[in-house]
PDB file of N, CA and C in Angstrom:
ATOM      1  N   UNK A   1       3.460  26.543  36.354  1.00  0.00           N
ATOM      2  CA  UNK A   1       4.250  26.042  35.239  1.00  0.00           C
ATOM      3  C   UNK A   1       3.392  25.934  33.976  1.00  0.00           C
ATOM      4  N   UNK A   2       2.368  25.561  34.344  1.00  0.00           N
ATOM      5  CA  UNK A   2       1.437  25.297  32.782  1.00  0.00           C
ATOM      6  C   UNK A   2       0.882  26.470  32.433  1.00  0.00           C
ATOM      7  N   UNK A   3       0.626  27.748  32.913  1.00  0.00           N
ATOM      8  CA  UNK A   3       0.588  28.986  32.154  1.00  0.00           C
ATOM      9  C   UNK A   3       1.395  29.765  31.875  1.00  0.00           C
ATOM     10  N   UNK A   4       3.306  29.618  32.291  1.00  0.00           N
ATOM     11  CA  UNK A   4       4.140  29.861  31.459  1.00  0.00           C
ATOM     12  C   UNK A   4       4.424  29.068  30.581  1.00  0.00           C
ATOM     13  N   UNK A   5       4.290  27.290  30.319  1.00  0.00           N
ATOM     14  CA  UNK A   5       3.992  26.747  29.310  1.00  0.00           C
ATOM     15  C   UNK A   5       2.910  27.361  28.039  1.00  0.00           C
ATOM     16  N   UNK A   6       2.135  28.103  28.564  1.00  0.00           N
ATOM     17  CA  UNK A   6       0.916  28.287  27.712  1.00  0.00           C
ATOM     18  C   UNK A   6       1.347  29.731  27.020  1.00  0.00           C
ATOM     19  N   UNK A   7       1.950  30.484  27.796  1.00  0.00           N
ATOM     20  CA  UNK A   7       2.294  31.548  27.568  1.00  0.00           C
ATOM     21  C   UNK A   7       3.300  31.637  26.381  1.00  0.00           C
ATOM     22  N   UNK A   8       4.267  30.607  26.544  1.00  0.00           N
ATOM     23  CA  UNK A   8       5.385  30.229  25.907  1.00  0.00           C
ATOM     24  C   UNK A   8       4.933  29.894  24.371  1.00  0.00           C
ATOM     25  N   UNK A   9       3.790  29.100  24.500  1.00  0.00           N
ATOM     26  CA  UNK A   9       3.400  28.877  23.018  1.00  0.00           C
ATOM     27  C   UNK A   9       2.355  29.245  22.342  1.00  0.00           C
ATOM     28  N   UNK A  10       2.083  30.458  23.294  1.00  0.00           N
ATOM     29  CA  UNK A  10       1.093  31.601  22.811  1.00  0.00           C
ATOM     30  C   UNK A  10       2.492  32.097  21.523  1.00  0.00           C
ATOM     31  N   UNK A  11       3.375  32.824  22.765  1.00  0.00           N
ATOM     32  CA  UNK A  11       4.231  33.682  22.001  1.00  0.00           C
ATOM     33  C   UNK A  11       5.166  33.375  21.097  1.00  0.00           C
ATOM     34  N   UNK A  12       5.200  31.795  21.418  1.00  0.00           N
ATOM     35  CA  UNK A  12       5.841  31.435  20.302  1.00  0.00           C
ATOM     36  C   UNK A  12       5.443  31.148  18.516  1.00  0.00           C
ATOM     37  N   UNK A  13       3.856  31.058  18.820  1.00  0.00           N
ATOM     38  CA  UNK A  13       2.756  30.804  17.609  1.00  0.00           C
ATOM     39  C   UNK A  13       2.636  32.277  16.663  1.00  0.00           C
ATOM     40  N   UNK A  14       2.866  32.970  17.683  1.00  0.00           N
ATOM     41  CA  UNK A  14       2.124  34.268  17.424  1.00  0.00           C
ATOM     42  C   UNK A  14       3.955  34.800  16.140  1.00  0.00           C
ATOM     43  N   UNK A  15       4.517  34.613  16.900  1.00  0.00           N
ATOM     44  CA  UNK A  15       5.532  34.857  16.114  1.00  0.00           C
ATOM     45  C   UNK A  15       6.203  34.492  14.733  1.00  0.00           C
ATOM     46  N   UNK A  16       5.946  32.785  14.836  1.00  0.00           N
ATOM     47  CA  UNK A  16       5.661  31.828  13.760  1.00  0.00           C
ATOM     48  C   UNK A  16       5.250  32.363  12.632  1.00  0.00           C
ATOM     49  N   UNK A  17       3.699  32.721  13.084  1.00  0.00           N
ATOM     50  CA  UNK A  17       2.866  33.315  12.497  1.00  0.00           C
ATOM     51  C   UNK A  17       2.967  34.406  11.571  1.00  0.00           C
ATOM     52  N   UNK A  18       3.340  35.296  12.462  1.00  0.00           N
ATOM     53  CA  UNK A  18       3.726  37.063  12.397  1.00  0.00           C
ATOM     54  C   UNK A  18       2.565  37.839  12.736  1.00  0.00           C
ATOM     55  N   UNK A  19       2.147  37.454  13.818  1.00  0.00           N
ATOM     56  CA  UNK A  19       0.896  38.408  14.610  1.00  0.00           C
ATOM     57  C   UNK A  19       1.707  39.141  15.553  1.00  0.00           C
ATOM     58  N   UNK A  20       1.036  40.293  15.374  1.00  0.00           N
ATOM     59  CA  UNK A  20       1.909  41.809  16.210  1.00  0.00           C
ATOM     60  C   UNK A  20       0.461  41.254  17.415  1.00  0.00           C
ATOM     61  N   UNK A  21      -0.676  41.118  17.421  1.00  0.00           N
ATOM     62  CA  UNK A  21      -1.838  41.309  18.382  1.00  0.00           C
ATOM     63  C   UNK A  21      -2.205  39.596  17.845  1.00  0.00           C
ATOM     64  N   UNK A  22      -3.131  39.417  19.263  1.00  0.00           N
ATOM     65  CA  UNK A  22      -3.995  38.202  19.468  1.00  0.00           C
ATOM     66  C   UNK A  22      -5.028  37.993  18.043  1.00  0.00           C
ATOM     67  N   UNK A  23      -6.040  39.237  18.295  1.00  0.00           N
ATOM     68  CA  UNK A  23      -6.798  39.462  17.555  1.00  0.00           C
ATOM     69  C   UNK A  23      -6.751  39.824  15.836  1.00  0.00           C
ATOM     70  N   UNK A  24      -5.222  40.058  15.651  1.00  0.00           N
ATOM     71  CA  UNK A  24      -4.403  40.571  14.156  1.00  0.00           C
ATOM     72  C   UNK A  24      -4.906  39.174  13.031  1.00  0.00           C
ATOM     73  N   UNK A  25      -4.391  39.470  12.036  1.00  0.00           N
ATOM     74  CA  UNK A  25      -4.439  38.417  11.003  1.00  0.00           C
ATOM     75  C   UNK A  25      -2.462  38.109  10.538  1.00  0.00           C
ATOM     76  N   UNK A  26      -2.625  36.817  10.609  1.00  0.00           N
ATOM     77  CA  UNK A  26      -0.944  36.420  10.353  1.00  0.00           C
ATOM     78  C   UNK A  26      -0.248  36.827   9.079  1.00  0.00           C
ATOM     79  N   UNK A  27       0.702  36.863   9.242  1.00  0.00           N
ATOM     80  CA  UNK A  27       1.653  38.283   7.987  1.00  0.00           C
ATOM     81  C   UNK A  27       2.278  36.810   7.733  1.00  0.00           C
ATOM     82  N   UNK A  28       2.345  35.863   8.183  1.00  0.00           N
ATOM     83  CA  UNK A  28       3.141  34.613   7.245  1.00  0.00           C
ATOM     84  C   UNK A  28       2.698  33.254   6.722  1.00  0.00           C
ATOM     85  N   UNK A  29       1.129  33.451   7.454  1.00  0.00           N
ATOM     86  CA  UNK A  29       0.633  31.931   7.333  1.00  0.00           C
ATOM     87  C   UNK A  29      -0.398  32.902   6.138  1.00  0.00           C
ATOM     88  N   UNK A  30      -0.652  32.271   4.994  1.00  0.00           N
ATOM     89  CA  UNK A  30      -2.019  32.589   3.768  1.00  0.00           C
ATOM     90  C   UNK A  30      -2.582  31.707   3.688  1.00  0.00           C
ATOM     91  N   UNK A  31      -2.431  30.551   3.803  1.00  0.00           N
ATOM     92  CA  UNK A  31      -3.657  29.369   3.385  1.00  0.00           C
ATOM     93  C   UNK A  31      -4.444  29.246   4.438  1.00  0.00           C
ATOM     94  N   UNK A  32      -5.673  29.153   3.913  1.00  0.00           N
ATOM     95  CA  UNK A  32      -6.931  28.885   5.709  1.00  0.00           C
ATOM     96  C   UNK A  32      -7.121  27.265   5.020  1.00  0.00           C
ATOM     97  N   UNK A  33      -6.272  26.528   3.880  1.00  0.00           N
ATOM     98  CA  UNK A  33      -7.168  25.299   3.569  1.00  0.00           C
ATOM     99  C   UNK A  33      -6.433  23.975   4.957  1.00  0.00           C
ATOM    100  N   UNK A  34      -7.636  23.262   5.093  1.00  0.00           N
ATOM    101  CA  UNK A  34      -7.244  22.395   6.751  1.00  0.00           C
ATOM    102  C   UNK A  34      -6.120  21.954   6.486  1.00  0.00           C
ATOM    103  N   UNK A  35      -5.745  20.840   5.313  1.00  0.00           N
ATOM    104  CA  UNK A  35      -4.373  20.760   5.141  1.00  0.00           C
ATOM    105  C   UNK A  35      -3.445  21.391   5.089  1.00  0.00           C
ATOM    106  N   UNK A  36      -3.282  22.394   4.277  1.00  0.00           N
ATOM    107  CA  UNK A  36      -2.355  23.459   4.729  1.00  0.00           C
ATOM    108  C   UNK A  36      -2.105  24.113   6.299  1.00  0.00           C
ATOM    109  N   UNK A  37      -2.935  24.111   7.246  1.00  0.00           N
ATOM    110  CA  UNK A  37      -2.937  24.121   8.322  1.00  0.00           C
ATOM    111  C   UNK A  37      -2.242  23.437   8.834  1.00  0.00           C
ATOM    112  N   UNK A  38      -2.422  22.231   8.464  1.00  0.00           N
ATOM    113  CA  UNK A  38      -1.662  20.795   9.741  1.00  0.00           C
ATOM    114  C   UNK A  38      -0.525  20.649   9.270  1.00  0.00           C
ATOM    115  N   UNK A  39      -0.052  21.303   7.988  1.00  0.00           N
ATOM    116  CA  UNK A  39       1.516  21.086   7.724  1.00  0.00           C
ATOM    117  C   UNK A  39       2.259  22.514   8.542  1.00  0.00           C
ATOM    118  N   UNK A  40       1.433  23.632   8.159  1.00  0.00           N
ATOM    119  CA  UNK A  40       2.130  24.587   9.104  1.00  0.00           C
ATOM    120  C   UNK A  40       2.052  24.100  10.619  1.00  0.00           C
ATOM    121  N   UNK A  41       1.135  23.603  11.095  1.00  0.00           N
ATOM    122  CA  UNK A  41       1.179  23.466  12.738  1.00  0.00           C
ATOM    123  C   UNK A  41       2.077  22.837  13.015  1.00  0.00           C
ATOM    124  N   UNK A  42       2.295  21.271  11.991  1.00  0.00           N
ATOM    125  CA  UNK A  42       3.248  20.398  12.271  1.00  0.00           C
ATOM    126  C   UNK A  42       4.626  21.176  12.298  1.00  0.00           C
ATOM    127  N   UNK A  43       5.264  22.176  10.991  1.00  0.00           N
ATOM    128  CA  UNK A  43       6.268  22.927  11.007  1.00  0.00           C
ATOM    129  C   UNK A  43       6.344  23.171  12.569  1.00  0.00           C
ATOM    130  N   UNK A  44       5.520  24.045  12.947  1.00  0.00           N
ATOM    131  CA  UNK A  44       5.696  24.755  14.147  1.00  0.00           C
ATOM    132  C   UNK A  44       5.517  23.745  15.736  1.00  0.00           C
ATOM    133  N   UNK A  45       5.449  23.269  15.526  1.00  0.00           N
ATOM    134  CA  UNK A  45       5.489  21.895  16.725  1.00  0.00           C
ATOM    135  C   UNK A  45       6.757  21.171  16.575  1.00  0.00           C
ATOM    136  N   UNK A  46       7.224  21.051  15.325  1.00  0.00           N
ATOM    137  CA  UNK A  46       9.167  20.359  14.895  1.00  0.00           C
ATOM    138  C   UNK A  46      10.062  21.677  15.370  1.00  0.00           C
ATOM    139  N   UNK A  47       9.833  23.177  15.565  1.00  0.00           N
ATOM    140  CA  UNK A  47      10.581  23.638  15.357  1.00  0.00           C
ATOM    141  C   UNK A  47      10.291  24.488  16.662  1.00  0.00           C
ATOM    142  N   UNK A  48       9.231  24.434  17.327  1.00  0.00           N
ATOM    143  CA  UNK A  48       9.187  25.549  18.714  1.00  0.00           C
ATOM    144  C   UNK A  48       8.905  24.439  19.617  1.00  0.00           C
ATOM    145  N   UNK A  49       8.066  23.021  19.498  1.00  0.00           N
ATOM    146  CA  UNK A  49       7.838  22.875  21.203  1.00  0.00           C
ATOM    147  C   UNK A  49       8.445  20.957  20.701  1.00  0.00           C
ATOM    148  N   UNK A  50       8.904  20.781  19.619  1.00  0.00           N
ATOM    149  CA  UNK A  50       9.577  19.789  19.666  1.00  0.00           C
ATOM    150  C   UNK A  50      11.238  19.829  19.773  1.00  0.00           C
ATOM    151  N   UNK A  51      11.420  20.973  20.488  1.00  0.00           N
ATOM    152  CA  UNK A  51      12.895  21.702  19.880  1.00  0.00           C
ATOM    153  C   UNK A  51      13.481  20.819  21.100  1.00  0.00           C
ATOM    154  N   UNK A  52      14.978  20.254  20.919  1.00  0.00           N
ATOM    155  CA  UNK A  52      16.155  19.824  21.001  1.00  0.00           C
ATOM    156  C   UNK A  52      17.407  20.247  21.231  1.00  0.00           C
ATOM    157  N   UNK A  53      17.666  20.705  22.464  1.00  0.00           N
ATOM    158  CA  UNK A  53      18.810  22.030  22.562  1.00  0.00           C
ATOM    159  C   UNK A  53      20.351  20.976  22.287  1.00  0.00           C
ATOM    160  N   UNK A  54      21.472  21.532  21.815  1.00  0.00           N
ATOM    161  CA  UNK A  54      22.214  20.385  21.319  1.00  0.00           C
ATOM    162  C   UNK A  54      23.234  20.505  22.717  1.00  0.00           C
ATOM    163  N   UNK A  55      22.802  20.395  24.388  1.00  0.00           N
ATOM    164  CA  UNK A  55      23.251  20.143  24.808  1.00  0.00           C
ATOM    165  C   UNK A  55      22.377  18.631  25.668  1.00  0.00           C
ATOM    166  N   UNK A  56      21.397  19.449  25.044  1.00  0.00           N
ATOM    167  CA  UNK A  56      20.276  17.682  25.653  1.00  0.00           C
ATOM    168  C   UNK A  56      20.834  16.493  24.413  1.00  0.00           C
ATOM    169  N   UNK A  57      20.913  17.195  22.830  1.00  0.00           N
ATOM    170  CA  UNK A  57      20.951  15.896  22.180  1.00  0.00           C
ATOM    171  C   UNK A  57      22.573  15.434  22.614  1.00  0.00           C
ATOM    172  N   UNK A  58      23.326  16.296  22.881  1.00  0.00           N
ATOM    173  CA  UNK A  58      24.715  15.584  23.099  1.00  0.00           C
ATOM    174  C   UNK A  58      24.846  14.941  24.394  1.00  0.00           C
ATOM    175  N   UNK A  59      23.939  15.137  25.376  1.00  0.00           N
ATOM    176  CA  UNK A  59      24.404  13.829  26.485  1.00  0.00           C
ATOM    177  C   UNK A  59      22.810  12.942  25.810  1.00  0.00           C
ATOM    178  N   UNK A  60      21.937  12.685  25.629  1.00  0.00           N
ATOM    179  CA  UNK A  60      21.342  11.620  24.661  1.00  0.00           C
ATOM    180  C   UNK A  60      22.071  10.852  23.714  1.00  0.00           C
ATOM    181  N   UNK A  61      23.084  11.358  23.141  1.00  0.00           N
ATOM    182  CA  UNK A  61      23.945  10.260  22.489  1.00  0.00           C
ATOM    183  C   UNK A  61      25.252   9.498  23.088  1.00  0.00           C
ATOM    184  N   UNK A  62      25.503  10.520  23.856  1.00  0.00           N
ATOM    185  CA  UNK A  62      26.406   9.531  25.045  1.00  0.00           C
ATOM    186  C   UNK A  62      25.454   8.749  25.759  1.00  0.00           C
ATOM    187  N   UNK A  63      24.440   8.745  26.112  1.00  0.00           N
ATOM    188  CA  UNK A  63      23.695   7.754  27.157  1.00  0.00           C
ATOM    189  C   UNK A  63      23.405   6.687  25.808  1.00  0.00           C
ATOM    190  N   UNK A  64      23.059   6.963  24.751  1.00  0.00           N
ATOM    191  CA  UNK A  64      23.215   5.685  23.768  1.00  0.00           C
ATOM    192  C   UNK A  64      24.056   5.239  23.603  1.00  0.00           C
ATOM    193  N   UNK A  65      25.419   5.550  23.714  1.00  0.00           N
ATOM    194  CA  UNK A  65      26.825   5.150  22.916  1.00  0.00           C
ATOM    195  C   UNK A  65      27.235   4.157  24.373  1.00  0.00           C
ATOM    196  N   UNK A  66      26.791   4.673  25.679  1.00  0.00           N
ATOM    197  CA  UNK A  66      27.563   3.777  26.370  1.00  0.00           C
ATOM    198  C   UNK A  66      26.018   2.746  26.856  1.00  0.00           C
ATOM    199  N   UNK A  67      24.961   2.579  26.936  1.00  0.00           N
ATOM    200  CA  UNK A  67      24.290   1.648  26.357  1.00  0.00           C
ATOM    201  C   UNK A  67      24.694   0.713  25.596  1.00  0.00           C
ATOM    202  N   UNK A  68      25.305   1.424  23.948  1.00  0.00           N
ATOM    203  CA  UNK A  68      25.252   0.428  22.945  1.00  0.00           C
ATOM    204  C   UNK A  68      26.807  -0.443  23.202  1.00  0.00           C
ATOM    205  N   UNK A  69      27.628   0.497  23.581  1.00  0.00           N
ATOM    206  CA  UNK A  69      29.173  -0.534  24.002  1.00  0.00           C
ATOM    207  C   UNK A  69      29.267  -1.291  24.908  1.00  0.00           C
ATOM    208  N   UNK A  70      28.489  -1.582  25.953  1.00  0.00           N
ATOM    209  CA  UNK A  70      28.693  -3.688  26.501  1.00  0.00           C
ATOM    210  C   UNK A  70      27.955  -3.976  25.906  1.00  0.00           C
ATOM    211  N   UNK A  71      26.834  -3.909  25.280  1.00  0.00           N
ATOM    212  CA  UNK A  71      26.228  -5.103  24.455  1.00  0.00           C
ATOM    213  C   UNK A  71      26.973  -5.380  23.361  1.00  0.00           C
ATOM    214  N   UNK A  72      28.048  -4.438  22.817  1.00  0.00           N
ATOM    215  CA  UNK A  72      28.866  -4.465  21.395  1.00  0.00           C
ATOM    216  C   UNK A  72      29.642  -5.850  22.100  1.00  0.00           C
ATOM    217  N   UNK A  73      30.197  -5.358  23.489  1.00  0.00           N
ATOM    218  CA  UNK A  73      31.595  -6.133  24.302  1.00  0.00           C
ATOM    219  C   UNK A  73      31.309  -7.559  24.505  1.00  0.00           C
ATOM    220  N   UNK A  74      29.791  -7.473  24.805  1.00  0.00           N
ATOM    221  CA  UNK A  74      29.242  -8.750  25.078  1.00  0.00           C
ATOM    222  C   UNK A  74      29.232  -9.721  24.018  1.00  0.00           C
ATOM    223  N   UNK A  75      28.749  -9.276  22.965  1.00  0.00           N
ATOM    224  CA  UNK A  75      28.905  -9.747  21.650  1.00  0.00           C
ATOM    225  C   UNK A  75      29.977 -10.388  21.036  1.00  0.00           C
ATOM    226  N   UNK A  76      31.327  -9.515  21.024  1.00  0.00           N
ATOM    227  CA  UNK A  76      32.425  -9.755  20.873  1.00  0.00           C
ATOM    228  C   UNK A  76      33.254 -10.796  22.049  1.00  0.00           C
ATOM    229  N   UNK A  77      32.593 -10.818  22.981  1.00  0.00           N
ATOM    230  CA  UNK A  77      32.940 -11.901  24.042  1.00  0.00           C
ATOM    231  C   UNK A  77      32.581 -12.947  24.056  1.00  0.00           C
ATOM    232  N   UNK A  78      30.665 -12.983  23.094  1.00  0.00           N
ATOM    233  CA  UNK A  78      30.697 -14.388  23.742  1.00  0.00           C
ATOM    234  C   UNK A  78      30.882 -15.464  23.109  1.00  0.00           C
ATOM    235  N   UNK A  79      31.009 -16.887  23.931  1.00  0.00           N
ATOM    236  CA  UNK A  79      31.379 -18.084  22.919  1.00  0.00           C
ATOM    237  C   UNK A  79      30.342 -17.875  21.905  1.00  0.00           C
ATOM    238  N   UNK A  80      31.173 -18.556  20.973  1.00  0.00           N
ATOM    239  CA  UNK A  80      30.019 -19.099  19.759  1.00  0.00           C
ATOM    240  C   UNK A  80      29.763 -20.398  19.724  1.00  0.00           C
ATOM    241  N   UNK A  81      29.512 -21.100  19.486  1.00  0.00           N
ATOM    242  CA  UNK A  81      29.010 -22.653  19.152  1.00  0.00           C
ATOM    243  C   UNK A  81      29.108 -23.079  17.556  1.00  0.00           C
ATOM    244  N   UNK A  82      29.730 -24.459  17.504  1.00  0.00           N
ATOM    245  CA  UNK A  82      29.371 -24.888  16.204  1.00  0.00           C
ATOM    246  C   UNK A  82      29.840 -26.529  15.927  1.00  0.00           C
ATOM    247  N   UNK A  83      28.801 -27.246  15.534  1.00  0.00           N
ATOM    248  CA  UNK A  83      28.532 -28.306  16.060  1.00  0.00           C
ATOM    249  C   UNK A  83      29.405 -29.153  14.689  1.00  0.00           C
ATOM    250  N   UNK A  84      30.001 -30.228  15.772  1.00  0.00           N
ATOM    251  CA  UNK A  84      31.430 -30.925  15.068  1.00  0.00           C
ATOM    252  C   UNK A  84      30.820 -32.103  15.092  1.00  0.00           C
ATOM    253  N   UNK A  85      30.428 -33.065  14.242  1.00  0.00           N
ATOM    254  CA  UNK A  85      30.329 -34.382  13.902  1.00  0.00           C
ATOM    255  C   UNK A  85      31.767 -35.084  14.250  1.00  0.00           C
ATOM    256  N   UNK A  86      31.282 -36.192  15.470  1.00  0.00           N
ATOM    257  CA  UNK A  86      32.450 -37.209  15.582  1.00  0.00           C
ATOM    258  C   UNK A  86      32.399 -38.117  15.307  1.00  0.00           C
ATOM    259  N   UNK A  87      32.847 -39.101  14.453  1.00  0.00           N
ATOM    260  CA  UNK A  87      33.131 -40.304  13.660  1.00  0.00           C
ATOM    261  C   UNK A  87      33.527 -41.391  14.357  1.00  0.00           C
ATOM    262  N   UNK A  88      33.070 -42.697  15.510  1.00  0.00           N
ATOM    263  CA  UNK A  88      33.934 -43.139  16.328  1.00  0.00           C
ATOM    264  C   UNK A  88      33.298 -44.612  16.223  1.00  0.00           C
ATOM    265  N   UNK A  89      33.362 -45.646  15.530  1.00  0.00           N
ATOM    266  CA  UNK A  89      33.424 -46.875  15.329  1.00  0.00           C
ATOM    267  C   UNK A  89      31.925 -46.983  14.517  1.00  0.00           C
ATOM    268  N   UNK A  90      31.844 -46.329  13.474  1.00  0.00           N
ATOM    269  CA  UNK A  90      30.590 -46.285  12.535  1.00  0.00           C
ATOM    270  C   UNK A  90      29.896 -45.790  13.062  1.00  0.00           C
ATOM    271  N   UNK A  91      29.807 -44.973  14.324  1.00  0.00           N
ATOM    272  CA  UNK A  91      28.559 -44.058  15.462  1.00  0.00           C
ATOM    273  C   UNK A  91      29.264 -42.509  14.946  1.00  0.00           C
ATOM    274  N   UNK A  92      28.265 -41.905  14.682  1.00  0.00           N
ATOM    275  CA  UNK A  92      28.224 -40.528  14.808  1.00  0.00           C
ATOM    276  C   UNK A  92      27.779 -39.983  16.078  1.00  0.00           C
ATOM    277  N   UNK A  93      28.865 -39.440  16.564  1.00  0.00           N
ATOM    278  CA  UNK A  93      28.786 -38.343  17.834  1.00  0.00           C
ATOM    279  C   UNK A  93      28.302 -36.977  17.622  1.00  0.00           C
ATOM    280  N   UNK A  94      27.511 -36.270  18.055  1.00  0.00           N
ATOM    281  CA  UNK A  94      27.121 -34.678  17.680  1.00  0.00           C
ATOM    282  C   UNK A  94      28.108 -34.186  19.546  1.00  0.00           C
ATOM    283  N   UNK A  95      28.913 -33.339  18.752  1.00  0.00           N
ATOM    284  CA  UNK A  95      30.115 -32.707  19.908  1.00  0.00           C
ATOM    285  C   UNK A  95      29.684 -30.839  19.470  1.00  0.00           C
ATOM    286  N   UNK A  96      29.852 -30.084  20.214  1.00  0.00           N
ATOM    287  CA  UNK A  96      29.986 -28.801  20.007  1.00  0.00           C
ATOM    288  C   UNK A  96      31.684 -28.099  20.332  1.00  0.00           C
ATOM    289  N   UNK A  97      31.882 -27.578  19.563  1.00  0.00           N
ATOM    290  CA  UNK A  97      32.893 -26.878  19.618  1.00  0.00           C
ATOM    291  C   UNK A  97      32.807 -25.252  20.147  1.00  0.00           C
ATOM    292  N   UNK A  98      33.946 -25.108  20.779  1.00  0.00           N
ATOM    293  CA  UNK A  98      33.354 -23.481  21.384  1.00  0.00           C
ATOM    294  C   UNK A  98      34.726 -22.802  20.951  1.00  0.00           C
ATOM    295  N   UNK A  99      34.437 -21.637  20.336  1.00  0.00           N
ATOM    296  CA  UNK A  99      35.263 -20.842  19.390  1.00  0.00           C
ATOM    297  C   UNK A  99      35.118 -19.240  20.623  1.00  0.00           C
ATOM    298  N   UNK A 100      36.076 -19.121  21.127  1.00  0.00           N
ATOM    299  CA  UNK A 100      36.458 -17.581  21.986  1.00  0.00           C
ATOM    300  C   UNK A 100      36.893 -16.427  20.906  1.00  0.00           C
TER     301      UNK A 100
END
């Protein structure tokens, strides 16, 4: 598996690139300056081995969506609290009230 991994982003670099051979010089990358480097690599790491097929991101957002709906339900379910001062022969009572 890890030298068709390796293989994979041989050929995928090389292409990026626009190298016909290993040994060629790239027909799309011109800057040799280091920064310019790490923004192309980064390009090419977002777009060949960070890639996202939109049948992985579409069950990833269903596994979030039904994650995020009982905690929504829970939310919307639970009591709330809110504290009612009772007045009962010059004594103040602290009472809570529960609101559904």
């Amino acid at each position: 598996m890890l030298s068709a991994t390796k293989a994979y982003l041989c050929s995928a670099f090389m292409e990026y690139a626009g190298l016909e051979r290993l040994d060629g010089a790239p027909k799309k990358i011109i800057s040799s300056d280091p920064k310019d480097l790490e923004r192309i690599i980064g390009c090419f790491v977002d777009e060949y081995v960070m890639l996202e097929f939109d049948v992985e991101k579409a069950l990833r957002q269903q596994k979030e969506q039904a994650l995020q709906q009982p905690q929504a339900e829970a939310a919307a379910t639970e009591p709330r609290f809110q504290q009612s001062p009772i007045y009962s022969a010059g004594t103040e009572l602290n009472t809570y009230v529960i609101y559904y």
